[in-house]
Protein backbone atom coordinates (compact mmCIF):
# COMPACT_ATOMS: atom_id res chain seq x y z
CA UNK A 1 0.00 0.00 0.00
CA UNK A 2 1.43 3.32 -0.99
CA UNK A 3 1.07 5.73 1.53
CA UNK A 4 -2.60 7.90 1.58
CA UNK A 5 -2.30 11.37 3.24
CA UNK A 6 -4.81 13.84 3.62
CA UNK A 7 -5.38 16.80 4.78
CA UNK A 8 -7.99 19.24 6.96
CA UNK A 9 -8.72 22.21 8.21
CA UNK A 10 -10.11 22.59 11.93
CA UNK A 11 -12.20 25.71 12.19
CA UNK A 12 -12.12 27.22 15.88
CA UNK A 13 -15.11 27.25 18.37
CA UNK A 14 -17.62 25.69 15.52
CA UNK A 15 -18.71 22.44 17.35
CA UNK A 16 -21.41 22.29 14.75
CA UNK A 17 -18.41 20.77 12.74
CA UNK A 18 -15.96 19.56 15.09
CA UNK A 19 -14.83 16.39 15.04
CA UNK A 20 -15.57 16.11 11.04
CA UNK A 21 -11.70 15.12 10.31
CA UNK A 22 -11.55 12.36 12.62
CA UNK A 23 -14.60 11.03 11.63
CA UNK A 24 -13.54 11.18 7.51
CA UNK A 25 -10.54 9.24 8.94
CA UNK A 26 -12.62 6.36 10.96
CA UNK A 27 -14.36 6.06 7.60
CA UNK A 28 -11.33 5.81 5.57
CA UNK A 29 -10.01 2.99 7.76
CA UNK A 30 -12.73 1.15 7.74
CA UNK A 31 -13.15 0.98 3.91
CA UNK A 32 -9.24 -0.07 4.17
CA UNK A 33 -10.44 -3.14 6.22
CA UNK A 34 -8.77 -2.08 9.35
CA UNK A 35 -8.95 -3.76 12.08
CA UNK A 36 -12.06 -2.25 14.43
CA UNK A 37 -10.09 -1.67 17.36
CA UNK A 38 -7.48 0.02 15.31
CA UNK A 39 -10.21 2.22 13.87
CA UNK A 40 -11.87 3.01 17.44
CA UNK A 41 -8.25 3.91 19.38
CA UNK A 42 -7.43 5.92 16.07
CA UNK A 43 -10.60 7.83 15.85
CA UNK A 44 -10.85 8.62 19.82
CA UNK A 45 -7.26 10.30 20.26
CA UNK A 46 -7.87 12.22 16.71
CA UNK A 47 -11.05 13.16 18.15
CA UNK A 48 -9.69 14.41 21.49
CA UNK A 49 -6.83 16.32 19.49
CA UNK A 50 -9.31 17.52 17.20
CA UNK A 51 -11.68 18.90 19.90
CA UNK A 52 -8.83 20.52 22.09
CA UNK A 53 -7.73 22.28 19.08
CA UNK A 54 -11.59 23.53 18.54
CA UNK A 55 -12.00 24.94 22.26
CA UNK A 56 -7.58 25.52 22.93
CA UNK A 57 -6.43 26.42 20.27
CA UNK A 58 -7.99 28.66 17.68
CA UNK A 59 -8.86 26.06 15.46
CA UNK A 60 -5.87 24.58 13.22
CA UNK A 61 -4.76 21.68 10.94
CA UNK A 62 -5.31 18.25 10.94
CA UNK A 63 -2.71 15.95 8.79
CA UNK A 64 -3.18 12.18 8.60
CA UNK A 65 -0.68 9.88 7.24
CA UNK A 66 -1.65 5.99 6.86
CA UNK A 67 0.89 3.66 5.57
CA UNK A 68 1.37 -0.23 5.57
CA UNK A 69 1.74 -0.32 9.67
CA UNK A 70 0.85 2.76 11.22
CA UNK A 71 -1.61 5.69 11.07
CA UNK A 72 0.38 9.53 11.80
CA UNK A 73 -1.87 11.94 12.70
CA UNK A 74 -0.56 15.79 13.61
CA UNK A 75 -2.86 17.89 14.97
CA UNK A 76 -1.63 21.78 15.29
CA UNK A 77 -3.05 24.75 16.26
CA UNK A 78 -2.08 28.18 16.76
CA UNK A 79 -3.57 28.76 19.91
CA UNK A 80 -2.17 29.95 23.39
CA UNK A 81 -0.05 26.50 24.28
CA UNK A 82 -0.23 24.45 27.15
CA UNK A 83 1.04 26.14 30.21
CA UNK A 84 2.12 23.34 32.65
CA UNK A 85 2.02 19.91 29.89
CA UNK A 86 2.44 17.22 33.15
CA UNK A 87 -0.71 19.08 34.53
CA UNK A 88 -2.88 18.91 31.95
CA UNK A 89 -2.21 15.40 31.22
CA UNK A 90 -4.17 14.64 34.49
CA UNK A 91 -6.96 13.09 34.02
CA UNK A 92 -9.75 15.84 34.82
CA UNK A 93 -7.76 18.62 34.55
CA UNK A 94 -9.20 21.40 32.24
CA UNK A 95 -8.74 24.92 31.60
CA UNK A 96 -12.12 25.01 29.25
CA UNK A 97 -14.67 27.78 30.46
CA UNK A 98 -18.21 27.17 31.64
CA UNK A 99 -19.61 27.57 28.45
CA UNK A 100 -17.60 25.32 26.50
CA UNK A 101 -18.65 22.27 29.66
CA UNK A 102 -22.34 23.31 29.79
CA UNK A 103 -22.08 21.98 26.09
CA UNK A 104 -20.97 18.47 27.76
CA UNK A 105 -17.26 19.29 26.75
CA UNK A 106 -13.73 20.36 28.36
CA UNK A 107 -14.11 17.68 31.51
CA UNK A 108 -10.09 17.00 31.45
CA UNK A 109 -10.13 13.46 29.79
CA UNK A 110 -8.50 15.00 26.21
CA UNK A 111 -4.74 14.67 26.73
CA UNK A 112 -5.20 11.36 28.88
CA UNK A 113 -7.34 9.90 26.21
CA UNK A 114 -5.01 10.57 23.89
CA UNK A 115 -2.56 8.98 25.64
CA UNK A 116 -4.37 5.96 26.32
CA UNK A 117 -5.30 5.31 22.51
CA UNK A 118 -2.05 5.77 21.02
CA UNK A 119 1.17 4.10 20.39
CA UNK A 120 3.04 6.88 20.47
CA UNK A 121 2.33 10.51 21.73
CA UNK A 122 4.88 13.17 21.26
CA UNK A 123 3.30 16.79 22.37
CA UNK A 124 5.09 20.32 21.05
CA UNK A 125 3.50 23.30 22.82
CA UNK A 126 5.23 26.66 23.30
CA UNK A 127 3.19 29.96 25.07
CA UNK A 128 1.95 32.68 22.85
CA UNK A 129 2.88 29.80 20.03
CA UNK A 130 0.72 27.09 19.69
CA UNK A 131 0.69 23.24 20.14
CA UNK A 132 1.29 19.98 17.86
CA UNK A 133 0.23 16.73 19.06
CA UNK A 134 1.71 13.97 17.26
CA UNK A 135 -0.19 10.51 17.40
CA UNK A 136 0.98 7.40 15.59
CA UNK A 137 -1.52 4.27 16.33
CA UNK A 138 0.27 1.10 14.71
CA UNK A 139 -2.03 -1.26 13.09
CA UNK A 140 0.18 -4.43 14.96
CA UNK A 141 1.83 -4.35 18.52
C-alpha cells in the first residue's frame, strides 16, 4: 500500500463541525479493512486532538498519514499553548470555560485519552505559540 495522506482544516469554536476530520478518517479505515479496534483507538485520540484544538487552540490543521503499519496523525493549532504539559495530562484537569462544559465538553479526559489510545504521543506546545500533538496508532503491537 502506498502511503494515503490527507489533509484538513479545523475551524475554531464551531462544534457544529468539530470532530468532522476524525470522523472522515474512521471512515477511511474502515473501507481499508482495518482492524475495528485500530479504527476506534485511532478515531478517539484524533477526536480528542481535534476537539482541544476547537475549544484551545484557535482552530488549526489536521494531517493524517496511513501507511502499511501505522496511522500519523498531527494535529496543530495556533492557539495559546499548554502552560504546565504534566498538569494537563491529568486526568480531569481542564482549563475550558463554563460555556464550552455546559455543552458536555472540556471535563479534562482530552490529553489522557489521547494517551491511552495511542502508540506513540509526542506533544510540542510553546506559550503565545501554539501546540502539535503527534499521534501514531500502529495497526500491529
Amino acid at each position: 500500500m502506498s502511503t494515503i495522506v490527507r489533509d484538513y482544516s479545523i475551524p475554531a469554536n464551531d462544534f457544529t463541525i468539530a470532530g468532522e476530520a476524525s470522523s472522515s478518517v474512521r471512515k477511511l479505515l474502515s473501507q481499508l479493512g482495518v482492524s475495528p479496534d485500530v479504527v476506534k483507538r485511532t478515531s478517539i485520540a484524533m477526536y480528542e486532538a481535534e476537539i482541544n484544538a476547537v475549544i484551545h487552540g484557535n482552530g488549526g490543521k489536521a494531517h493524517v498519514e496511513i501507511d502499511e503499519s501505522k496511522i500519523y496523525i498531527c494535529i496543530s493549532d495556533e492557539g495559546p499553548g499548554i502552560a504546565d504539559l504534566d498538569l494537563a495530562m491529568q486526568e480531569g484537569y481542564s482549563t475550558a470555560p463554563d460555556s464550552i462544559r455546559e455543552m458536555g465538553f472540556g471535563a479534562g479526559m482530552g490529553l489522557s485519552n489521547i494517551k491511552k489510545n495511542s502508540d506513540i504521543l509526542y506533544i510540542e506546545t510553546e506559550i503565545n505559540k501554539g501546540t502539535k500533538v503527534n499521534i501514531t496508532v500502529f495497526f500491529s503491537k
